[in-house]
PDB file of N, CA and C in Angstrom:
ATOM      1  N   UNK A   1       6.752   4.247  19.684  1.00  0.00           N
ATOM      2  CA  UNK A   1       7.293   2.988  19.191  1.00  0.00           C
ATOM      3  C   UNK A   1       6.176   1.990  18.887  1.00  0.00           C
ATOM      4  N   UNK A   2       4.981   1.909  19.973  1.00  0.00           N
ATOM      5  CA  UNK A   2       4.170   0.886  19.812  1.00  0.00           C
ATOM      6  C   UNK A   2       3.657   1.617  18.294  1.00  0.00           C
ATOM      7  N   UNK A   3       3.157   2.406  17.633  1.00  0.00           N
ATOM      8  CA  UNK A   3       2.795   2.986  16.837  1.00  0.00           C
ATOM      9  C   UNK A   3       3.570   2.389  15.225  1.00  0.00           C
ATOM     10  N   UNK A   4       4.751   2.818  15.893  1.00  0.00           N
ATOM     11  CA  UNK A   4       5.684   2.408  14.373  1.00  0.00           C
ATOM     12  C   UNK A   4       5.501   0.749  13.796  1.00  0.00           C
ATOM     13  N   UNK A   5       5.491   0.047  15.332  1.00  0.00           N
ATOM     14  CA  UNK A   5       5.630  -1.078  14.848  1.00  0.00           C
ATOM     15  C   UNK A   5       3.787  -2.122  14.417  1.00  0.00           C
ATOM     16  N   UNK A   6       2.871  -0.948  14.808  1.00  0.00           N
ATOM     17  CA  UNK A   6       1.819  -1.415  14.618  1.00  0.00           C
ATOM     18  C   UNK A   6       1.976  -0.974  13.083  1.00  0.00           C
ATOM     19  N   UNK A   7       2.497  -0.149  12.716  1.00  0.00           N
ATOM     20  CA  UNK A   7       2.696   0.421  11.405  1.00  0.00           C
ATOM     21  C   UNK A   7       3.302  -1.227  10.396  1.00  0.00           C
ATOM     22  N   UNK A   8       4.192  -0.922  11.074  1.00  0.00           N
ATOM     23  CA  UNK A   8       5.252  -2.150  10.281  1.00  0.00           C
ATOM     24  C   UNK A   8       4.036  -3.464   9.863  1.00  0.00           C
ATOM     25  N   UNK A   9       3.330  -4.143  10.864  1.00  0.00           N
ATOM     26  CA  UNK A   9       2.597  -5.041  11.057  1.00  0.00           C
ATOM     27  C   UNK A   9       1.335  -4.820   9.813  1.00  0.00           C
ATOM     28  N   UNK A  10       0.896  -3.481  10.008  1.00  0.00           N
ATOM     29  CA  UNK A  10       0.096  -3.710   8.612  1.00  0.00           C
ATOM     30  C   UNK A  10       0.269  -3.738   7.509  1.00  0.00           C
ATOM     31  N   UNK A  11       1.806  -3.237   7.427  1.00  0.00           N
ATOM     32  CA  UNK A  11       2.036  -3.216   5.914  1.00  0.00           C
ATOM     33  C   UNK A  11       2.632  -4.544   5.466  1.00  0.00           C
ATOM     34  N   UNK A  12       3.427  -5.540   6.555  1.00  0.00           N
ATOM     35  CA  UNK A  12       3.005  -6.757   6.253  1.00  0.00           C
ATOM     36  C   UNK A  12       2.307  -7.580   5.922  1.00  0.00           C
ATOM     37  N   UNK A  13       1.292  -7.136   6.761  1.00  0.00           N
ATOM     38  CA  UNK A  13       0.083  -7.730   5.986  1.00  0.00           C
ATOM     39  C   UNK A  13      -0.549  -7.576   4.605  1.00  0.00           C
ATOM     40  N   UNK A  14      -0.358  -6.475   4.528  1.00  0.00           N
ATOM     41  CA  UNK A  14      -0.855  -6.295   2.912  1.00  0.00           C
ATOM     42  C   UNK A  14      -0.110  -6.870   2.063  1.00  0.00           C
ATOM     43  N   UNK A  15       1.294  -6.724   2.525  1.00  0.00           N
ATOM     44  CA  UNK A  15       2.083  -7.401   1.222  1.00  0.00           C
ATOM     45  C   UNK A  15       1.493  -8.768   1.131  1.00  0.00           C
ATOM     46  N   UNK A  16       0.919  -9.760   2.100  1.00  0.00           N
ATOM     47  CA  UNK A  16       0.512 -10.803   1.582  1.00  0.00           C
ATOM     48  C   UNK A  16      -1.155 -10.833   1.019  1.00  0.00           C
ATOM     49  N   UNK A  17      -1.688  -9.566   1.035  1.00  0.00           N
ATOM     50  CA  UNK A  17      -3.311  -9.659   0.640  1.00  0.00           C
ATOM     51  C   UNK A  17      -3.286  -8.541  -0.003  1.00  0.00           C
ATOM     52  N   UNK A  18      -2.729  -8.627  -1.130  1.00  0.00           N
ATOM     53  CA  UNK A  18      -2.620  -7.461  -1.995  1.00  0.00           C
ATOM     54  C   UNK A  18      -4.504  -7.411  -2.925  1.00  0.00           C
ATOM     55  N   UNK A  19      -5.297  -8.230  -2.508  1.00  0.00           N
ATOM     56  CA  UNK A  19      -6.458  -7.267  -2.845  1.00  0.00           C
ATOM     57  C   UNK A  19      -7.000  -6.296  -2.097  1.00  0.00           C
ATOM     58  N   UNK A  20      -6.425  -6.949  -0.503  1.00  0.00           N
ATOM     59  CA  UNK A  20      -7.248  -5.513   0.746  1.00  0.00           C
ATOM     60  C   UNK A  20      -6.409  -4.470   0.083  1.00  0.00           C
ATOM     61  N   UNK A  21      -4.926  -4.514  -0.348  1.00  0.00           N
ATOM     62  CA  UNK A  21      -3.830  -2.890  -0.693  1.00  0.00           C
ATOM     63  C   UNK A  21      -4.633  -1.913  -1.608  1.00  0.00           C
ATOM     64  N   UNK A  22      -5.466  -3.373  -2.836  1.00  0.00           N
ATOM     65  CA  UNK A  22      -5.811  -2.012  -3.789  1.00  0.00           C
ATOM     66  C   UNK A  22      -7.254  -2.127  -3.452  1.00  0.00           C
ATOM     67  N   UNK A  23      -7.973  -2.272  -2.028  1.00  0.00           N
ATOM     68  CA  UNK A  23      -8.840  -1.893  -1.800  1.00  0.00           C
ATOM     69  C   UNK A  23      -8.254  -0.095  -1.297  1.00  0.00           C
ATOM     70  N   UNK A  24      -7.923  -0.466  -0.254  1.00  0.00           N
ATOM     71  CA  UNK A  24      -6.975   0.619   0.207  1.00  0.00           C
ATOM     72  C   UNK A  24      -6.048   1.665  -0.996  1.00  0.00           C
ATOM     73  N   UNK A  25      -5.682   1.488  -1.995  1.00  0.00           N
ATOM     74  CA  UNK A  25      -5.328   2.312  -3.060  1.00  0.00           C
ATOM     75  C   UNK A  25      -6.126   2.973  -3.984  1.00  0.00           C
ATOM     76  N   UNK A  26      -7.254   2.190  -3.875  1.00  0.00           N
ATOM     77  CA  UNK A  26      -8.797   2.640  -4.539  1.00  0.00           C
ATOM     78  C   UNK A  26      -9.326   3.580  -3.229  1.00  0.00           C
ATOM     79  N   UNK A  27      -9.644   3.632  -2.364  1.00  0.00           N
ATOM     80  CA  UNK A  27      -9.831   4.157  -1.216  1.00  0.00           C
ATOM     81  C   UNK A  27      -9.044   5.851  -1.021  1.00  0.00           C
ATOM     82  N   UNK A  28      -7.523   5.661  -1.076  1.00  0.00           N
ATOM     83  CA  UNK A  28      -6.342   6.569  -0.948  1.00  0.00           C
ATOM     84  C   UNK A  28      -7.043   7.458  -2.068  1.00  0.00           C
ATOM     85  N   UNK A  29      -7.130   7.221  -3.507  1.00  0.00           N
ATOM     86  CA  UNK A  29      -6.790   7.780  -5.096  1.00  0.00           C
ATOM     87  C   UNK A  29      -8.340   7.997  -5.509  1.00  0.00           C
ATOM     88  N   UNK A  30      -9.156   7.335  -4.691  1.00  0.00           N
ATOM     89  CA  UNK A  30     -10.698   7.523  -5.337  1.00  0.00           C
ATOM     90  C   UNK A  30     -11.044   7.170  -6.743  1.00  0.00           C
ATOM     91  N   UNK A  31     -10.182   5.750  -6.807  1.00  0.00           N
ATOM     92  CA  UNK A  31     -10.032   5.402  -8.232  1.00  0.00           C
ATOM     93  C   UNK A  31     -10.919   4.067  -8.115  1.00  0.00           C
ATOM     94  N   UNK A  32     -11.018   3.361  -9.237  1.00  0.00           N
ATOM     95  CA  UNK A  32     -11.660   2.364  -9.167  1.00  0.00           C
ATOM     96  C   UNK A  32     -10.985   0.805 -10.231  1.00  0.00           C
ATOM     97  N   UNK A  33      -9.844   1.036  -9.755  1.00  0.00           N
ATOM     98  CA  UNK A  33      -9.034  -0.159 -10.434  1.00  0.00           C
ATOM     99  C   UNK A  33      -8.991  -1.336 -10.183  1.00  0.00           C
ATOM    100  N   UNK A  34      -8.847  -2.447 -10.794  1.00  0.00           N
ATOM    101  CA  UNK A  34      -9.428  -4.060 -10.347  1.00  0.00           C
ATOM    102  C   UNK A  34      -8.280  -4.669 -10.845  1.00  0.00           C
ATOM    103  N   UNK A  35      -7.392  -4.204 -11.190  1.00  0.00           N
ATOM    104  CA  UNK A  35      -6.383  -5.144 -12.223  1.00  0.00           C
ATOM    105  C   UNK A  35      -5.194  -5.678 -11.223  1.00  0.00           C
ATOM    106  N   UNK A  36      -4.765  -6.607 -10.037  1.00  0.00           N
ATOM    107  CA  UNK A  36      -3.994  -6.500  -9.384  1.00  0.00           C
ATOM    108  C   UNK A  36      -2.211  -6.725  -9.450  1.00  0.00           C
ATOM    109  N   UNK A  37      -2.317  -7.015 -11.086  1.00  0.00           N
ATOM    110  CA  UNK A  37      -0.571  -7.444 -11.288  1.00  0.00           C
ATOM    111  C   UNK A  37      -0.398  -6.026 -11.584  1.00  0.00           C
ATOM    112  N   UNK A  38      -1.126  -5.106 -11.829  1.00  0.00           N
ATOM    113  CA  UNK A  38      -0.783  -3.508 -12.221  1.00  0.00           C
ATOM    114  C   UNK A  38      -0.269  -3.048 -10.555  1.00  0.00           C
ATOM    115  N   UNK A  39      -0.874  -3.114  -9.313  1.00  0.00           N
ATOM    116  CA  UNK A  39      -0.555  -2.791  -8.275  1.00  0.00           C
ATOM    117  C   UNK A  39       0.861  -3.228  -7.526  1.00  0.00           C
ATOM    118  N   UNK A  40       1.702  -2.173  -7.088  1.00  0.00           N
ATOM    119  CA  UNK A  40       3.245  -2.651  -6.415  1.00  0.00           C
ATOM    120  C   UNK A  40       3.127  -1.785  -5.037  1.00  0.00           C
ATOM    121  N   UNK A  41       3.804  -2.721  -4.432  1.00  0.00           N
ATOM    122  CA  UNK A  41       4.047  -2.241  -2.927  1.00  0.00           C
ATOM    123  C   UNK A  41       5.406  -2.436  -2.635  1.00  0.00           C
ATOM    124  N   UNK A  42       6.243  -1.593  -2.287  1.00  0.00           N
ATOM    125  CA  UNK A  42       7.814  -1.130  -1.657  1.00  0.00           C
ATOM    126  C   UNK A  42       7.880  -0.717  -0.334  1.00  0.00           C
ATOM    127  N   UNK A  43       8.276  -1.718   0.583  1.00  0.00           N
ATOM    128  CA  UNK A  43       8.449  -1.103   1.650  1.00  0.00           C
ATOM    129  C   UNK A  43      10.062  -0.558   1.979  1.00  0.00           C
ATOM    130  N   UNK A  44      10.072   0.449   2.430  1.00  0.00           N
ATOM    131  CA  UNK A  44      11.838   1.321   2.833  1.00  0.00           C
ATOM    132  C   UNK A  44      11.742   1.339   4.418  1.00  0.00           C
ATOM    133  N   UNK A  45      12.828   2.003   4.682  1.00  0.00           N
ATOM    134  CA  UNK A  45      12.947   2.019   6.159  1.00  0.00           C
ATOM    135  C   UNK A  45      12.238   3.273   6.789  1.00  0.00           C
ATOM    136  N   UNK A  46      11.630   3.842   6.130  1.00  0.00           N
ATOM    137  CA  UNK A  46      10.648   4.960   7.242  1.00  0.00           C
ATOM    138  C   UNK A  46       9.431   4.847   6.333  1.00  0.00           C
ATOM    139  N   UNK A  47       8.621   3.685   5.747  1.00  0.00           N
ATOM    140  CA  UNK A  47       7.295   3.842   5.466  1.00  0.00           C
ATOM    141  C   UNK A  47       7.172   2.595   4.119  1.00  0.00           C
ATOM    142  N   UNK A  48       6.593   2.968   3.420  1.00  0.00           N
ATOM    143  CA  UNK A  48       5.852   2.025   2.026  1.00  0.00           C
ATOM    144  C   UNK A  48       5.412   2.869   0.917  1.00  0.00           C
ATOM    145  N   UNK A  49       5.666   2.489  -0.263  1.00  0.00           N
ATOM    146  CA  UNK A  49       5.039   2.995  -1.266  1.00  0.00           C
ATOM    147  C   UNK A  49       4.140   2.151  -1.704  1.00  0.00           C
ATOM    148  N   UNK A  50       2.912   2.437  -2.245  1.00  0.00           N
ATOM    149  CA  UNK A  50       1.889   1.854  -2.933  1.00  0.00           C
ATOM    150  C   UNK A  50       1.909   2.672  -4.579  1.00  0.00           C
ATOM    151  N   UNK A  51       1.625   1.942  -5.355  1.00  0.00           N
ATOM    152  CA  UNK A  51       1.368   2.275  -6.850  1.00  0.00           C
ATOM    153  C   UNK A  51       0.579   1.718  -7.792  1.00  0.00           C
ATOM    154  N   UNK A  52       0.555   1.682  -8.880  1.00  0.00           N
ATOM    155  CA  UNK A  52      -0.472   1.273  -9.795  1.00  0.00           C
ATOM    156  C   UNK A  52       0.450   1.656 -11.556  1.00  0.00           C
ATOM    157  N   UNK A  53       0.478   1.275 -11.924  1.00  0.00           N
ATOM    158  CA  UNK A  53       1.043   0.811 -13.148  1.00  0.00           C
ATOM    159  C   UNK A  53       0.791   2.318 -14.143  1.00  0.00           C
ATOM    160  N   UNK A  54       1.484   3.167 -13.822  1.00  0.00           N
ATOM    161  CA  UNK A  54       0.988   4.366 -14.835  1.00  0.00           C
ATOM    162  C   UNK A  54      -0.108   5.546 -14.099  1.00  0.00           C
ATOM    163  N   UNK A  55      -0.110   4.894 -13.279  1.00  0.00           N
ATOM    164  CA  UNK A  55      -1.189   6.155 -12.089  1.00  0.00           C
ATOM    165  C   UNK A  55       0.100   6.506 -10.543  1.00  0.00           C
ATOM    166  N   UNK A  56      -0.947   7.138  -9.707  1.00  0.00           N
ATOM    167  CA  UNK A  56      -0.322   7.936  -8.852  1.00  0.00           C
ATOM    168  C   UNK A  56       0.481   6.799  -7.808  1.00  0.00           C
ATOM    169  N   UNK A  57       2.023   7.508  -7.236  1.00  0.00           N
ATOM    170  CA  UNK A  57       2.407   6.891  -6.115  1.00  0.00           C
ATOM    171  C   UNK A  57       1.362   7.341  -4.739  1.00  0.00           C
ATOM    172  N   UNK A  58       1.653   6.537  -3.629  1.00  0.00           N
ATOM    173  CA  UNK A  58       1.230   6.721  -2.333  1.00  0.00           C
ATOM    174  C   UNK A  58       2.662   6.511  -1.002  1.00  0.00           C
ATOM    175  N   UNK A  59       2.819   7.038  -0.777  1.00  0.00           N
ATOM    176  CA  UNK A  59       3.650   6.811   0.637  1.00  0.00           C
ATOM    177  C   UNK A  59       2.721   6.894   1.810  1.00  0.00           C
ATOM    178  N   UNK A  60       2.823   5.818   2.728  1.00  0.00           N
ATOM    179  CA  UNK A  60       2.329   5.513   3.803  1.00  0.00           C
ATOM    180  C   UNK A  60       4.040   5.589   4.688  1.00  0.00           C
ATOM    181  N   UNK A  61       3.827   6.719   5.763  1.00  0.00           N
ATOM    182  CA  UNK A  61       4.625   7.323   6.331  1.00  0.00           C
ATOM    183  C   UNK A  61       4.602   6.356   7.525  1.00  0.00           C
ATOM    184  N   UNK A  62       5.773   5.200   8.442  1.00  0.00           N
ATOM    185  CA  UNK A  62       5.707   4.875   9.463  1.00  0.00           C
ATOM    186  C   UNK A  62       5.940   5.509  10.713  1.00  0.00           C
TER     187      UNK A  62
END
């Protein structure tokens, strides 16, 4: 549980510092994208999706 909800906690956070996300999506994809209205984050009830406008999804599993 402590796990899930440390989970929950970071992906809060990113939703409000969406340049650390597509540090972290550049990081995930080994890409090197700078454009941040191209980057979306969805959080569901067992994790988050990360994306990029025409490139790969990411699920971050809670």
């Amino acid at each position: 549980k402590i796990y899930k909800e440390t989970a929950k906690a970071l992906i809060g956070y990113y939703s409000w510092h969406m340049d650390e996300l597509l540090e972290l999506y550049n990081a995930m994809g080994q890409t090197h994208e700078k454009d941040l209205s191209k980057l979306h984050l969805k959080i569901e009830g067992d994790g988050a999706y990360i994306w990029m406008d025409g490139l790969h999804n990411y699920f971050i599993k809670l």
